[in-house]
PDB file of N, CA and C in Angstrom:
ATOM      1  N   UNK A   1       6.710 -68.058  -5.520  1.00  0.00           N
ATOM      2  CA  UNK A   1       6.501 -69.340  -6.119  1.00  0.00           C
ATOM      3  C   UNK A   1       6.577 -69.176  -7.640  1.00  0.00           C
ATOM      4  N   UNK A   2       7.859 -69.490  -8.389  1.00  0.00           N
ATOM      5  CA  UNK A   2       7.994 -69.481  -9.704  1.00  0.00           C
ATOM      6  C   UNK A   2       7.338 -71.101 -10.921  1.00  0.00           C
ATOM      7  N   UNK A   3       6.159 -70.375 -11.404  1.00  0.00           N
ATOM      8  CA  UNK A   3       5.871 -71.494 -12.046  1.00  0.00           C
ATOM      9  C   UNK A   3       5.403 -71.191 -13.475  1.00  0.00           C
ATOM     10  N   UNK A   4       6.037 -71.931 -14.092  1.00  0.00           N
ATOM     11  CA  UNK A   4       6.466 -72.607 -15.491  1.00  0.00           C
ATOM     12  C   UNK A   4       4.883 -72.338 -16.258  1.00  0.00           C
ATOM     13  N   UNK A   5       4.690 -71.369 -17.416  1.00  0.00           N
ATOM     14  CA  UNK A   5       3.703 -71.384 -17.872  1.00  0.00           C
ATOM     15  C   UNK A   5       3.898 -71.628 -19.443  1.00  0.00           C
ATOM     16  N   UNK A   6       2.984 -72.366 -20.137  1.00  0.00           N
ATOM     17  CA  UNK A   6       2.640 -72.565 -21.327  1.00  0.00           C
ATOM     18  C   UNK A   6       1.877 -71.967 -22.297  1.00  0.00           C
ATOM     19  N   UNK A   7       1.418 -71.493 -23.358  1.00  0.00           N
ATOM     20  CA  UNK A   7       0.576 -71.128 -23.866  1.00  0.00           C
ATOM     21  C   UNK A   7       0.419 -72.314 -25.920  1.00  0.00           C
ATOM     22  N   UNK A   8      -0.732 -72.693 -25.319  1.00  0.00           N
ATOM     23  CA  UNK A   8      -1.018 -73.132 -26.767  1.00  0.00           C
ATOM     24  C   UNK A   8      -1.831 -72.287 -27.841  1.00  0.00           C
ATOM     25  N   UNK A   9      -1.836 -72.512 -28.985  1.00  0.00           N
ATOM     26  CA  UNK A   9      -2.719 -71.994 -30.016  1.00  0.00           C
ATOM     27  C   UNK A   9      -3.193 -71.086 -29.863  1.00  0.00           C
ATOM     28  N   UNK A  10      -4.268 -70.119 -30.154  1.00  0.00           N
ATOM     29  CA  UNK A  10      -4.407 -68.670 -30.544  1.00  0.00           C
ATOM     30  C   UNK A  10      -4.124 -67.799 -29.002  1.00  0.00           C
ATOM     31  N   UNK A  11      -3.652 -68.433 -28.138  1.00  0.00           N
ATOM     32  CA  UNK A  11      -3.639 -68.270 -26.564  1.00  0.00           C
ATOM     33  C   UNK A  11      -2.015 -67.919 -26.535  1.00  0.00           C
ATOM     34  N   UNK A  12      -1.290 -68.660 -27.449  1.00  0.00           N
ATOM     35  CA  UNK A  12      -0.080 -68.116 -27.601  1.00  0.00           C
ATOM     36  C   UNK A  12       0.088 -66.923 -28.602  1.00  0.00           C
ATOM     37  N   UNK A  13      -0.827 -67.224 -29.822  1.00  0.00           N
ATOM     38  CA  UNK A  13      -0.275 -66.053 -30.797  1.00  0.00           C
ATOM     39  C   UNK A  13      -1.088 -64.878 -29.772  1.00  0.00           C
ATOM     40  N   UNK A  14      -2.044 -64.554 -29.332  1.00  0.00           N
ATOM     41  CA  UNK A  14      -2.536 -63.278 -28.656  1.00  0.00           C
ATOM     42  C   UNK A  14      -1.391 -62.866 -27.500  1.00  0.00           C
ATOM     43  N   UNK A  15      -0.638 -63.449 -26.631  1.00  0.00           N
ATOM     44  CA  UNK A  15       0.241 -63.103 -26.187  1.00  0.00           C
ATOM     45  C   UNK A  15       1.573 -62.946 -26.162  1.00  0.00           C
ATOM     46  N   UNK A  16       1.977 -64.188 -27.847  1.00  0.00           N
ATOM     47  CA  UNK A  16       3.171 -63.791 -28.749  1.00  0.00           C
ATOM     48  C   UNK A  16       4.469 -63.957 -28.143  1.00  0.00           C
ATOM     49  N   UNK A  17       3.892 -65.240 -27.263  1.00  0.00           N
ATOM     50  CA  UNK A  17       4.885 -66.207 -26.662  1.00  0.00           C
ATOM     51  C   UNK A  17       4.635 -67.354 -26.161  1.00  0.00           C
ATOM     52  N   UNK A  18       5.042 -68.351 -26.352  1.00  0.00           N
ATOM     53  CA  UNK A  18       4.875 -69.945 -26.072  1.00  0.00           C
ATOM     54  C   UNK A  18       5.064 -70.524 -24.350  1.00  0.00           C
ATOM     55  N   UNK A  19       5.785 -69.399 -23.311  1.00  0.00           N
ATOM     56  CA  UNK A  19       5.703 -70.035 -22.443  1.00  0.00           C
ATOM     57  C   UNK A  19       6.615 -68.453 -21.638  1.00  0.00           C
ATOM     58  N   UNK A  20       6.281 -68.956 -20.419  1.00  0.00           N
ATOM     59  CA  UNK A  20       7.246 -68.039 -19.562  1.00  0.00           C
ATOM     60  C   UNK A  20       7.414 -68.658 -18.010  1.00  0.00           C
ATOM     61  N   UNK A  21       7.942 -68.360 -17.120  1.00  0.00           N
ATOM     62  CA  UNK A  21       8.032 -68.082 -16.100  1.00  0.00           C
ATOM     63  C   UNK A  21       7.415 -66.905 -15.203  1.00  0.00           C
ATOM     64  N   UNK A  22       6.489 -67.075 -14.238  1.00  0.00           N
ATOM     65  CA  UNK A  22       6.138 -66.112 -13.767  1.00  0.00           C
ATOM     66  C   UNK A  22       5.953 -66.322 -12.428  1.00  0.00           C
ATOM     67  N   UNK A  23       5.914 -65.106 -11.591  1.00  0.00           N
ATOM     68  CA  UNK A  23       5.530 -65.234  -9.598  1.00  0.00           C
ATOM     69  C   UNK A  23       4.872 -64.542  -9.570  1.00  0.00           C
ATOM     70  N   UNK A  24       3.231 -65.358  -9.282  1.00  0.00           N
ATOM     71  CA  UNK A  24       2.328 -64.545  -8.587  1.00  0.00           C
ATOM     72  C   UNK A  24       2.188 -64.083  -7.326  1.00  0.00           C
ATOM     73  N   UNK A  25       1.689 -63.312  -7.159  1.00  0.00           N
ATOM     74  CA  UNK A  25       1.682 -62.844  -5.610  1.00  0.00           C
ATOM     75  C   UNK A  25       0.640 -63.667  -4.717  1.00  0.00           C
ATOM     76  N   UNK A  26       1.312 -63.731  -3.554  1.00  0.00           N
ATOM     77  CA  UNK A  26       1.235 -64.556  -2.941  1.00  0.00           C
ATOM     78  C   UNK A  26      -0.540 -65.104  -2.480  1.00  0.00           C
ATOM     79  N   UNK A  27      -1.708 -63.904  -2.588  1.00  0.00           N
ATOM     80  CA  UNK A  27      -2.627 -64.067  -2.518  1.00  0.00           C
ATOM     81  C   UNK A  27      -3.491 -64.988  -4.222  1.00  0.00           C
ATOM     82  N   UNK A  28      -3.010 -65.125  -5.155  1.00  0.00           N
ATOM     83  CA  UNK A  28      -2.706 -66.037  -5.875  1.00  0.00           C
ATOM     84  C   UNK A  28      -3.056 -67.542  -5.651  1.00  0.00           C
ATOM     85  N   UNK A  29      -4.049 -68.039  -5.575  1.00  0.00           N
ATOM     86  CA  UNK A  29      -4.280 -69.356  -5.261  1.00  0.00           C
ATOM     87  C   UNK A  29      -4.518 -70.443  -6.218  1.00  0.00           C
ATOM     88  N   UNK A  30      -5.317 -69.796  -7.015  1.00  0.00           N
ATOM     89  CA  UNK A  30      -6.104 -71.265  -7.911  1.00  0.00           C
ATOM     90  C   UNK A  30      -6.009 -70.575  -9.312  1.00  0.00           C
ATOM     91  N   UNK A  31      -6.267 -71.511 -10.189  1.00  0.00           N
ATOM     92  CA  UNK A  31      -5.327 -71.449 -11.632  1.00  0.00           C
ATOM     93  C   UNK A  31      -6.737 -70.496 -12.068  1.00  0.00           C
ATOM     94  N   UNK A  32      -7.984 -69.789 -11.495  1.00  0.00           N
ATOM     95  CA  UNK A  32      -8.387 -69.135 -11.822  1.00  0.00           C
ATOM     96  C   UNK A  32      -8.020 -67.741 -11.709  1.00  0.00           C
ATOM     97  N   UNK A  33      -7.959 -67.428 -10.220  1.00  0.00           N
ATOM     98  CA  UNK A  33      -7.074 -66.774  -9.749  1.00  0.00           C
ATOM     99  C   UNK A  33      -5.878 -65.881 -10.711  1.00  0.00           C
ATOM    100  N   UNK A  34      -4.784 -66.777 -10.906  1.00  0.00           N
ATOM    101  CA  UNK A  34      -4.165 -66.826 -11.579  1.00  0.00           C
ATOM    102  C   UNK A  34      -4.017 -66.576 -13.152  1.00  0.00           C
ATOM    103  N   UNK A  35      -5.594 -67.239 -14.151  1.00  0.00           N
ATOM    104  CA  UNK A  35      -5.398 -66.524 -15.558  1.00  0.00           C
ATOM    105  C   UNK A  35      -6.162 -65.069 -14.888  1.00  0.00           C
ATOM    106  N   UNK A  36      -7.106 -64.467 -14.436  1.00  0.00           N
ATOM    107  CA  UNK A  36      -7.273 -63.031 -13.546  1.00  0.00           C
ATOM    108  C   UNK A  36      -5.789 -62.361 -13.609  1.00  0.00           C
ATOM    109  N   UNK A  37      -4.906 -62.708 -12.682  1.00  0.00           N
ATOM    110  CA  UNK A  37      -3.755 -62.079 -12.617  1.00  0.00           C
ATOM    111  C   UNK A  37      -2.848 -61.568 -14.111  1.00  0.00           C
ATOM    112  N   UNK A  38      -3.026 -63.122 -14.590  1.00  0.00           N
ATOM    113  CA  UNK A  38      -2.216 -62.878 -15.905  1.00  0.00           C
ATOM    114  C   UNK A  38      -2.673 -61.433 -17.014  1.00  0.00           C
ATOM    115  N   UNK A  39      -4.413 -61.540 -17.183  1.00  0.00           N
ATOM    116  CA  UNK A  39      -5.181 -61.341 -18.138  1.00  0.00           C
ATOM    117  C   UNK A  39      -4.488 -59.619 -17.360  1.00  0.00           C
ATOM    118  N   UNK A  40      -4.132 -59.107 -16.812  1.00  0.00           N
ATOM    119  CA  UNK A  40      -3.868 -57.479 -15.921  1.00  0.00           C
ATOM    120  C   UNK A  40      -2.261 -57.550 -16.890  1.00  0.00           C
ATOM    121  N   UNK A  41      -1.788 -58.079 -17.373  1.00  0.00           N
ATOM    122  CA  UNK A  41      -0.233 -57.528 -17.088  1.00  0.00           C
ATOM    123  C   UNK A  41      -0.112 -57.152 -18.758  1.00  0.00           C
ATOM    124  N   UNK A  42      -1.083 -56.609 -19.620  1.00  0.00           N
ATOM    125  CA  UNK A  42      -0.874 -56.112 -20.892  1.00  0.00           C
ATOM    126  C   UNK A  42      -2.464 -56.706 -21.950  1.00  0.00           C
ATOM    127  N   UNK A  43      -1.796 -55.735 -22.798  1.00  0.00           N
ATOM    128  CA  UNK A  43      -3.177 -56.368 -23.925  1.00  0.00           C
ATOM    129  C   UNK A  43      -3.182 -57.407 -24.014  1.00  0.00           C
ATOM    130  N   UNK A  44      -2.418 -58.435 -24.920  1.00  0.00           N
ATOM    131  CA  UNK A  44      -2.084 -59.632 -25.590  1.00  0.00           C
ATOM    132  C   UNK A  44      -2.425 -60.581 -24.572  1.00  0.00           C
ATOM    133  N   UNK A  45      -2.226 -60.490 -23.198  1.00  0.00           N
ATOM    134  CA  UNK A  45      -2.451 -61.149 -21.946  1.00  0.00           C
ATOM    135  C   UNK A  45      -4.340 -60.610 -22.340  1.00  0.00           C
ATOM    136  N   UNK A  46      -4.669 -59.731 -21.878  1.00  0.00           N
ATOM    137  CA  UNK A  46      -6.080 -59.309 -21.818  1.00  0.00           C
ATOM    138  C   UNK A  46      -6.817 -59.932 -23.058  1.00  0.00           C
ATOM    139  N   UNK A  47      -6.469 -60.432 -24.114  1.00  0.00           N
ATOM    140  CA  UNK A  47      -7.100 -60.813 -25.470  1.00  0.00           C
ATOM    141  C   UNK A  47      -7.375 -61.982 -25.002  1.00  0.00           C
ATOM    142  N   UNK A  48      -6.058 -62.665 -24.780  1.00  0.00           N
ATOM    143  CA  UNK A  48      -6.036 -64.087 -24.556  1.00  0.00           C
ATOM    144  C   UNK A  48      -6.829 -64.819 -23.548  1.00  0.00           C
ATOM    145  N   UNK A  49      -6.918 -63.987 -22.427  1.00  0.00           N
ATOM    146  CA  UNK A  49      -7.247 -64.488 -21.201  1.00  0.00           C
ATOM    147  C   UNK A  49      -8.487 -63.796 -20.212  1.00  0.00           C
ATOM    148  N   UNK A  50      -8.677 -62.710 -21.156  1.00  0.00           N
ATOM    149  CA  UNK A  50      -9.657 -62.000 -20.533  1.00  0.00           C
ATOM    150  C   UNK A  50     -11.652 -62.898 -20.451  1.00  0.00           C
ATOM    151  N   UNK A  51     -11.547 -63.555 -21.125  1.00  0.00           N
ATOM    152  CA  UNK A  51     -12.866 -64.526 -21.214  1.00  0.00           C
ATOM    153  C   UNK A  51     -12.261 -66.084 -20.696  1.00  0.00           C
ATOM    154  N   UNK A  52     -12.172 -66.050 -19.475  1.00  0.00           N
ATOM    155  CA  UNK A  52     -11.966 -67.691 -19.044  1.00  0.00           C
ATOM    156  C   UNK A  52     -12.869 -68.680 -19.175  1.00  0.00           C
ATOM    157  N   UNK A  53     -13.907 -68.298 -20.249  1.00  0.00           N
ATOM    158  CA  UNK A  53     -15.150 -69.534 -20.534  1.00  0.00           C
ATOM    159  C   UNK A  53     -14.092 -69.894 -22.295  1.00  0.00           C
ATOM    160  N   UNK A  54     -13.668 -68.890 -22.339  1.00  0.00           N
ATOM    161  CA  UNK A  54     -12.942 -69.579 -23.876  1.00  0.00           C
ATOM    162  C   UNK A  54     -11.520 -70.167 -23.690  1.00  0.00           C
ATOM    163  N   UNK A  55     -11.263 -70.845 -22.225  1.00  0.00           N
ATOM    164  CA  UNK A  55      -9.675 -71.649 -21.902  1.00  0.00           C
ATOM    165  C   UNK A  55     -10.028 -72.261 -20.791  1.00  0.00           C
ATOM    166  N   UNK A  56      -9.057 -73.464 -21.489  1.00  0.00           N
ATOM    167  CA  UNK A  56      -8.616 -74.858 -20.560  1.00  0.00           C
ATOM    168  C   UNK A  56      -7.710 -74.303 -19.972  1.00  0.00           C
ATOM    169  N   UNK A  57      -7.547 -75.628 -18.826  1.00  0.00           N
ATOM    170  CA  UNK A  57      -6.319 -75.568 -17.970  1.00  0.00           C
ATOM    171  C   UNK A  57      -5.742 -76.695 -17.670  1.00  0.00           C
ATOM    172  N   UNK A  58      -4.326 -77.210 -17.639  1.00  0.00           N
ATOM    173  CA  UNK A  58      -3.714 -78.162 -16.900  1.00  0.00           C
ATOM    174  C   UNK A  58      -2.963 -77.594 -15.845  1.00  0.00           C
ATOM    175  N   UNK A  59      -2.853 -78.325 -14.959  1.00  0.00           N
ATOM    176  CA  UNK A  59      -1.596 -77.527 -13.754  1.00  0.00           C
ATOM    177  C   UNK A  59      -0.925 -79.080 -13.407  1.00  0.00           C
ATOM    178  N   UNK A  60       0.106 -79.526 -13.840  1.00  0.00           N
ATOM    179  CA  UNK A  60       1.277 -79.939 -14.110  1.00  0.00           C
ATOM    180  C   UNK A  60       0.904 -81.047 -15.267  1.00  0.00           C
ATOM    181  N   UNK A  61       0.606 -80.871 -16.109  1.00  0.00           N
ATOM    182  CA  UNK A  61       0.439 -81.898 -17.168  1.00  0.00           C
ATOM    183  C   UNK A  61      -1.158 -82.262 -16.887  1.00  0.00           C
ATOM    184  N   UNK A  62      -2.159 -82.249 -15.640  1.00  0.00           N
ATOM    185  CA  UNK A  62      -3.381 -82.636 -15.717  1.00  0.00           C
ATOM    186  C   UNK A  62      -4.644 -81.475 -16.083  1.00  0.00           C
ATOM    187  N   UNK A  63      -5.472 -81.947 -16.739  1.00  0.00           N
ATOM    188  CA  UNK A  63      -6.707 -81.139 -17.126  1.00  0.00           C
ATOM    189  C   UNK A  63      -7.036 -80.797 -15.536  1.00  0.00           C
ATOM    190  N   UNK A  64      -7.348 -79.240 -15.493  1.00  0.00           N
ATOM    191  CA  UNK A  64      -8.130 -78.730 -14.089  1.00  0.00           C
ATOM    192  C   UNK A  64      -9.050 -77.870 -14.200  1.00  0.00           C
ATOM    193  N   UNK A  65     -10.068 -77.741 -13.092  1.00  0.00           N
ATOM    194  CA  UNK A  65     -11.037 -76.462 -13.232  1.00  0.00           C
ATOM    195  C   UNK A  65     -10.408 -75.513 -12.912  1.00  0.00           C
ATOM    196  N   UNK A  66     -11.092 -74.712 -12.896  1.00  0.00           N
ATOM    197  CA  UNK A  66     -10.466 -72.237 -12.817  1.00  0.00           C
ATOM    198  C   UNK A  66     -10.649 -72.660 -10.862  1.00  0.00           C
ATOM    199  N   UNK A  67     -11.274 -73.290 -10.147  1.00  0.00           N
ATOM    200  CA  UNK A  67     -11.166 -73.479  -8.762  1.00  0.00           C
ATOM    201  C   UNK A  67     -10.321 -74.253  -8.460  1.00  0.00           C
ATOM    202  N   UNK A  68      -9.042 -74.673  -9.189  1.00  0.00           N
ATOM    203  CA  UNK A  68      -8.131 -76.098  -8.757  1.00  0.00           C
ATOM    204  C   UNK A  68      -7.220 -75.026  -7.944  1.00  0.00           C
ATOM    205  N   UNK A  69      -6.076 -75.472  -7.083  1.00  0.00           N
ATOM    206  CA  UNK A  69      -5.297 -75.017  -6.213  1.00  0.00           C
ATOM    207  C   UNK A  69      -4.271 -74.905  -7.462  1.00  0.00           C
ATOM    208  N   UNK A  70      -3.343 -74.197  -6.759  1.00  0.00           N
ATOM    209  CA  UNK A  70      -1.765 -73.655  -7.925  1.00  0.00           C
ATOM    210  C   UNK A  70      -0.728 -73.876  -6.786  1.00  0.00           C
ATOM    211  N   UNK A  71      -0.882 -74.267  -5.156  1.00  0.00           N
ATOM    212  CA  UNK A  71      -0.077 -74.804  -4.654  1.00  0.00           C
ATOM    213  C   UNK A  71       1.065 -75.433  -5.179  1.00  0.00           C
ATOM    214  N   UNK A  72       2.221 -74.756  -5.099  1.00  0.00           N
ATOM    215  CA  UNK A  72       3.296 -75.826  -5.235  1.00  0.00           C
ATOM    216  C   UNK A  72       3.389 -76.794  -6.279  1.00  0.00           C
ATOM    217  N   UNK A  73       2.591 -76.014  -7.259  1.00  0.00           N
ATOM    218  CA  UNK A  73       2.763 -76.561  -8.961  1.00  0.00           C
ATOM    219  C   UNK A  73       3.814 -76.197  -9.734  1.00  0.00           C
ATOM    220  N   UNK A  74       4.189 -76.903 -10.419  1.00  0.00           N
ATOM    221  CA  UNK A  74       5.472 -76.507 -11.337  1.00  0.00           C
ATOM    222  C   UNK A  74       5.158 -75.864 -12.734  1.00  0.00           C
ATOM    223  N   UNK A  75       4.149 -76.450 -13.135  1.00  0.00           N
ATOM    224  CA  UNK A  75       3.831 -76.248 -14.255  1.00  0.00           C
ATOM    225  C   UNK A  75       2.501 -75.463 -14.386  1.00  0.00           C
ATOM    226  N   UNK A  76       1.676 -74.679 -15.246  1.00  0.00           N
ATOM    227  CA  UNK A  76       0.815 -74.365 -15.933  1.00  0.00           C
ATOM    228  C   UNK A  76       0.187 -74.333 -17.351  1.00  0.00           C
ATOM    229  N   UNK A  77      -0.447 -74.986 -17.988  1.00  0.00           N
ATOM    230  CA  UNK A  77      -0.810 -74.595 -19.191  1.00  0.00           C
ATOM    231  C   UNK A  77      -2.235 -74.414 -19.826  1.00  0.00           C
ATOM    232  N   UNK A  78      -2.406 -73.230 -20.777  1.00  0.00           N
ATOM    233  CA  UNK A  78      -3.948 -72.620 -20.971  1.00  0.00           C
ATOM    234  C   UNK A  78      -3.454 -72.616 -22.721  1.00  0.00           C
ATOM    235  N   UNK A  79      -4.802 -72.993 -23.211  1.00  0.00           N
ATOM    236  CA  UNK A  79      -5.405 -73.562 -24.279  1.00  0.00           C
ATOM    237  C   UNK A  79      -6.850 -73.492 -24.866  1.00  0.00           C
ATOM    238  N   UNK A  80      -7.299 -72.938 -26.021  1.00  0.00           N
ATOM    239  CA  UNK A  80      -8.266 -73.332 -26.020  1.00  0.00           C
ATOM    240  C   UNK A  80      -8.892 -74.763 -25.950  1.00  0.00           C
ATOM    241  N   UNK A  81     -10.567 -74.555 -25.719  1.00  0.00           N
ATOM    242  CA  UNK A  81     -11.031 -76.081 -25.357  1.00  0.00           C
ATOM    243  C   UNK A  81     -11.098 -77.091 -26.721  1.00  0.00           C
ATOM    244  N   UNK A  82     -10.544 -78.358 -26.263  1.00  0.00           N
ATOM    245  CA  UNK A  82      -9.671 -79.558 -27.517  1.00  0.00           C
ATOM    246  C   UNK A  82     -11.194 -80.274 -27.625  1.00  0.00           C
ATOM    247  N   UNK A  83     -11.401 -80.272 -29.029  1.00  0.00           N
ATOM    248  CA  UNK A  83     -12.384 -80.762 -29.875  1.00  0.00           C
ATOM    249  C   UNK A  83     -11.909 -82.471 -30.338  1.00  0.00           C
ATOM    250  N   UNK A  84     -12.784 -82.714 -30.662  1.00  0.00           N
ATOM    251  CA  UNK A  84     -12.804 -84.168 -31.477  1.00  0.00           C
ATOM    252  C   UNK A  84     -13.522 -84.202 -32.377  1.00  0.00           C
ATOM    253  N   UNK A  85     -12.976 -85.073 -33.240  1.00  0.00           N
ATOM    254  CA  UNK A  85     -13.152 -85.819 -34.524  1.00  0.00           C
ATOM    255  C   UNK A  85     -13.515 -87.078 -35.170  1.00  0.00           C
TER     256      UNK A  85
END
């Protein structure tokens, strides 16, 4: 299952790319799951993603919790958490 990942703001500069494509393995379920998987595949991944209390999530354009499903999503994107003004 190839799905479309994003990275915003210091979530991109720690991994020193704006987006990729990636296939998790198949035991891979939920977009928690999933930053876990990511945060294993290098430092810059491990900086970024290694504390999932300091990142959001959307899974196809909607805000989700670290327990949402990654079923047959197209999209992913992790961010730190968006403040107001």
């Amino acid at each position: 299952m190839a799905i479309e990942m994003v990275y915003f703001a210091w979530v991109r500069e720690a991994i020193g790319r704006d987006g990729e494509t990636v296939d998790p393995p198949d035991d891979v379920t939920t977009l928690g799951a999933l930053v876990d998987w990511l945060a294993q595949r290098g430092d810059g991944y491990r900086e970024a993603l290694g504390d999932p209390d300091r990142l959001r999530g959307a899974v196809d354009q909607v805000f989700a919790p670290f327990d949402a499903s990654i079923e047959g999503v197209k999209e992913v994107a992790l961010f730190p958490p968006v403040t107001g003004g």
